[in-house]
PDB file of N, CA and C in Angstrom:
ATOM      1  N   UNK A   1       0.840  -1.169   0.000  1.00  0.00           N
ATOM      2  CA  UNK A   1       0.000   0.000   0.000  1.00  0.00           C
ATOM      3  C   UNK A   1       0.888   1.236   0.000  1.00  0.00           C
ATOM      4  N   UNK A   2       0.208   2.708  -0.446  1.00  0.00           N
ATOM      5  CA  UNK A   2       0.910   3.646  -0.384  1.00  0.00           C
ATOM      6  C   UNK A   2       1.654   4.267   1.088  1.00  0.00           C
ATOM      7  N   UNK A   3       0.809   3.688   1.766  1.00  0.00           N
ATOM      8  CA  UNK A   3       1.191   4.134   2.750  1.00  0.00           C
ATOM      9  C   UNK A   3       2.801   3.199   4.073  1.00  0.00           C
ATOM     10  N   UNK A   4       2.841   1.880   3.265  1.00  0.00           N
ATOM     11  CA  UNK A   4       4.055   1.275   3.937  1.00  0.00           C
ATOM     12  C   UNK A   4       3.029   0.286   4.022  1.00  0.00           C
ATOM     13  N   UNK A   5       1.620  -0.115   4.825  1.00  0.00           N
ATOM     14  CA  UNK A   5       0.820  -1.260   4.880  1.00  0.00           C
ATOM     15  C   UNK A   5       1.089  -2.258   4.090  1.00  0.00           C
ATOM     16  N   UNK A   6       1.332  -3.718   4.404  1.00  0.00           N
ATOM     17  CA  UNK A   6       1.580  -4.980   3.582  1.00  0.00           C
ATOM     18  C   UNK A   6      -0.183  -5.330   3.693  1.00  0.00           C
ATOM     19  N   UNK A   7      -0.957  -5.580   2.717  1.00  0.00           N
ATOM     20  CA  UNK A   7      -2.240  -6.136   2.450  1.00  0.00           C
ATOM     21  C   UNK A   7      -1.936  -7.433   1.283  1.00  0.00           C
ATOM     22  N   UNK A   8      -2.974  -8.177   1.381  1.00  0.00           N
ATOM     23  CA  UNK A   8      -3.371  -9.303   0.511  1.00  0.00           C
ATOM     24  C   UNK A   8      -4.633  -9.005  -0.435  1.00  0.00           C
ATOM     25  N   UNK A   9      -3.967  -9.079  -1.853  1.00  0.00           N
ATOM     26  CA  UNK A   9      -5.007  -8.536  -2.970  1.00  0.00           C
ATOM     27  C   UNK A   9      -5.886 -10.095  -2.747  1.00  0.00           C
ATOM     28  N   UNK A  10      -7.277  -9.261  -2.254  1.00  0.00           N
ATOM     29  CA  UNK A  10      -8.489 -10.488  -2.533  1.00  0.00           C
ATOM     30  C   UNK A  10      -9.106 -10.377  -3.746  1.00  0.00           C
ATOM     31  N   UNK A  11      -8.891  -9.511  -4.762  1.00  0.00           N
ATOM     32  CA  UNK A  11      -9.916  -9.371  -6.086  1.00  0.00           C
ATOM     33  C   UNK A  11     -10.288  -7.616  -6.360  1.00  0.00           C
ATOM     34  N   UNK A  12     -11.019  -7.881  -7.445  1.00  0.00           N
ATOM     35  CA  UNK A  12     -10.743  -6.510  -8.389  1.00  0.00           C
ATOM     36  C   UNK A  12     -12.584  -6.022  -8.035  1.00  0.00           C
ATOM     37  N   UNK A  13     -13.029  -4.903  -7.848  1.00  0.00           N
ATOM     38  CA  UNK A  13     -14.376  -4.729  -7.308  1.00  0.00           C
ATOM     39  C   UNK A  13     -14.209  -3.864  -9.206  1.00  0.00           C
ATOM     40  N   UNK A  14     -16.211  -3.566  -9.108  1.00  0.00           N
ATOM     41  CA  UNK A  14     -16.265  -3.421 -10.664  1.00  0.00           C
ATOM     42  C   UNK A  14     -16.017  -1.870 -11.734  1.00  0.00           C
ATOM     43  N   UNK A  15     -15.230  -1.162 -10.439  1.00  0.00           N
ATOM     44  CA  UNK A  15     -14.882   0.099 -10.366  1.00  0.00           C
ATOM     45  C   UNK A  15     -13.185  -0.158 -11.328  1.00  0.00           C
ATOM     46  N   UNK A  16     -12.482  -0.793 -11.164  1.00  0.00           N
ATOM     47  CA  UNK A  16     -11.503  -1.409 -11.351  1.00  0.00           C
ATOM     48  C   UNK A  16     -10.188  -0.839  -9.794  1.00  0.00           C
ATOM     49  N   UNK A  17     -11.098  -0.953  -9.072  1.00  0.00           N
ATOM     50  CA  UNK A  17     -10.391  -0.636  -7.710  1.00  0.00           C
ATOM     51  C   UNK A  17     -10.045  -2.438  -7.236  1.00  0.00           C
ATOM     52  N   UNK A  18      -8.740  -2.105  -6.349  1.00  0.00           N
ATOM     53  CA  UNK A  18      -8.006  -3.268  -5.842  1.00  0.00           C
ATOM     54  C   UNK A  18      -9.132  -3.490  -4.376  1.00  0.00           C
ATOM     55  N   UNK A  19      -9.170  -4.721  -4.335  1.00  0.00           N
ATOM     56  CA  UNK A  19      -9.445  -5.268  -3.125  1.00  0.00           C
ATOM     57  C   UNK A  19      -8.725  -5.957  -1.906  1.00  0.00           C
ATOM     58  N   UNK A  20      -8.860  -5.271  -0.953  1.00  0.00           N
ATOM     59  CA  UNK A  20      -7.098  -6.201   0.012  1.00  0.00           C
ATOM     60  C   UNK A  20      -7.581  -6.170   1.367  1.00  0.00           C
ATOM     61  N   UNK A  21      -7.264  -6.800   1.988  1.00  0.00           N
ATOM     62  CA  UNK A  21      -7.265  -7.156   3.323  1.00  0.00           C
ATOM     63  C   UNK A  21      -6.031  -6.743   3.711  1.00  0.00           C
ATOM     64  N   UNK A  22      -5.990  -5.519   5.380  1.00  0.00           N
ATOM     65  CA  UNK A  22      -4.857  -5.296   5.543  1.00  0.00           C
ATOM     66  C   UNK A  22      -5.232  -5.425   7.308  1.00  0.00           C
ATOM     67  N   UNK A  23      -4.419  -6.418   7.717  1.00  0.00           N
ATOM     68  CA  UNK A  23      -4.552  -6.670   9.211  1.00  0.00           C
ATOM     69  C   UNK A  23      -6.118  -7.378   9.570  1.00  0.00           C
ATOM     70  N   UNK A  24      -6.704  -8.078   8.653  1.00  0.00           N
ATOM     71  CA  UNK A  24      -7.993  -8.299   8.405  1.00  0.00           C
ATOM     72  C   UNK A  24      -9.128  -7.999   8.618  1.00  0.00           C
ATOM     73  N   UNK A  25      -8.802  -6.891   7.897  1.00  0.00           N
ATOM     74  CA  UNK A  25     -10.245  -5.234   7.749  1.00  0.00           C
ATOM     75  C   UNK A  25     -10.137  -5.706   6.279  1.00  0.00           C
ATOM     76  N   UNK A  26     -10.927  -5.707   5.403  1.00  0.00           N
ATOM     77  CA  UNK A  26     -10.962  -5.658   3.811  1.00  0.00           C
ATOM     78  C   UNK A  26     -11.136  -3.879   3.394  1.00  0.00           C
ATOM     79  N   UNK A  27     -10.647  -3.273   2.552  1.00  0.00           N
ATOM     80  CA  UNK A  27     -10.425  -2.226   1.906  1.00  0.00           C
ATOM     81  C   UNK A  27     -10.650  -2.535   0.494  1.00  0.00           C
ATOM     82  N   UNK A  28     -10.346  -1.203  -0.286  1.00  0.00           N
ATOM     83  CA  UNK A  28     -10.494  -0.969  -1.534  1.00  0.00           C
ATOM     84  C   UNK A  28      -9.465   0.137  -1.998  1.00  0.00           C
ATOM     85  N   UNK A  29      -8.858  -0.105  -2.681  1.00  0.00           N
ATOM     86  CA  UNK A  29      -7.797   1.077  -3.206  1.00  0.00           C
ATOM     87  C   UNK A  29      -7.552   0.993  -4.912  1.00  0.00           C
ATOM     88  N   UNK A  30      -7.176   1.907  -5.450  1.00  0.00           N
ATOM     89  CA  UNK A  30      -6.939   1.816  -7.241  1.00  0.00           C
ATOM     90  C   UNK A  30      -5.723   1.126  -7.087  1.00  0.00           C
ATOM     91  N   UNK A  31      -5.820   0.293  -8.001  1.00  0.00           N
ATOM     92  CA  UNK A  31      -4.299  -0.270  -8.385  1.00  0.00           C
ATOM     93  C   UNK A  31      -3.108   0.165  -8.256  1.00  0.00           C
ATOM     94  N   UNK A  32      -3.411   1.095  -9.297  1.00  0.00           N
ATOM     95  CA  UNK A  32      -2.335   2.152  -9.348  1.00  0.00           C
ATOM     96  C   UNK A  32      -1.493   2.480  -8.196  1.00  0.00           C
ATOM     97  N   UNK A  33      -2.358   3.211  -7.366  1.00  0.00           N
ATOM     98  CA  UNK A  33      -2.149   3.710  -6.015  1.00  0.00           C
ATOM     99  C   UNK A  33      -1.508   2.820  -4.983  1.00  0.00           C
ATOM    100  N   UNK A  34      -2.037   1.665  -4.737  1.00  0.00           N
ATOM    101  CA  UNK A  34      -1.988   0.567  -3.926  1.00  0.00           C
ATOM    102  C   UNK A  34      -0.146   0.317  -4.941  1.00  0.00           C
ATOM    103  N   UNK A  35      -0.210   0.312  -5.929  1.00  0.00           N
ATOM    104  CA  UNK A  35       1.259  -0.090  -6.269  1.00  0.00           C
ATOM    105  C   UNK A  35       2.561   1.046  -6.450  1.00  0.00           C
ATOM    106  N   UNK A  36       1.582   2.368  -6.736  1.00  0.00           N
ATOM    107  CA  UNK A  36       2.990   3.170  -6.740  1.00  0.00           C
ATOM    108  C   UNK A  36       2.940   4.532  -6.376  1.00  0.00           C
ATOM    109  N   UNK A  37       1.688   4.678  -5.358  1.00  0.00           N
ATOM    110  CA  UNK A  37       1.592   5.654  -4.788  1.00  0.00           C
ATOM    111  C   UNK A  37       0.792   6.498  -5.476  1.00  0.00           C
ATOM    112  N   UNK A  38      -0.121   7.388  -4.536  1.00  0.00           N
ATOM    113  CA  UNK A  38      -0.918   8.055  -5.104  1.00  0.00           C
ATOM    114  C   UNK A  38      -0.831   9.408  -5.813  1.00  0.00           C
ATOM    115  N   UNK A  39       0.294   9.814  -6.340  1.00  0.00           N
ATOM    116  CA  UNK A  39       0.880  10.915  -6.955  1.00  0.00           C
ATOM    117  C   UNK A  39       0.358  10.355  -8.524  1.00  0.00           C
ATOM    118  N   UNK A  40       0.484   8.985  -8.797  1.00  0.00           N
ATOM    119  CA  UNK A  40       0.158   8.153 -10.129  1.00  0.00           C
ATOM    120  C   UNK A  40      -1.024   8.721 -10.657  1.00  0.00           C
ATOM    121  N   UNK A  41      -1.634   8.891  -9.970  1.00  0.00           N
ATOM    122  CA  UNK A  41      -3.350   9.248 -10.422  1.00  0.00           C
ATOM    123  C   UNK A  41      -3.821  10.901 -11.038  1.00  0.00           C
ATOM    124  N   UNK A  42      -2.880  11.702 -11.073  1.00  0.00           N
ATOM    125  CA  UNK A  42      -2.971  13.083 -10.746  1.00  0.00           C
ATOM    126  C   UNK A  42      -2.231  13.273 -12.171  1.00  0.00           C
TER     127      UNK A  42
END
């Protein structure tokens, strides 16, 4: 995650946002973001 967080990609929701479990809370983040930080998106 962008933020240093290690999560487990559970699947792609139909937004094309990442799905992950981090400390086992489930989230949602863009790919992008989740892989190279959220400056990517801008």
């Amino acid at each position: 995650m962008a933020n240093g967080e290690v999560g487990t990609a559970i699947g792609v929701g139909p937004d094309g946002q990442l799905l992950v479990s981090v400390d086992g809370e489930t989230t949602s983040v863009m790919a992008a973001e989740a892989l190279f930080g959220p400056d990517t998106l801008t």
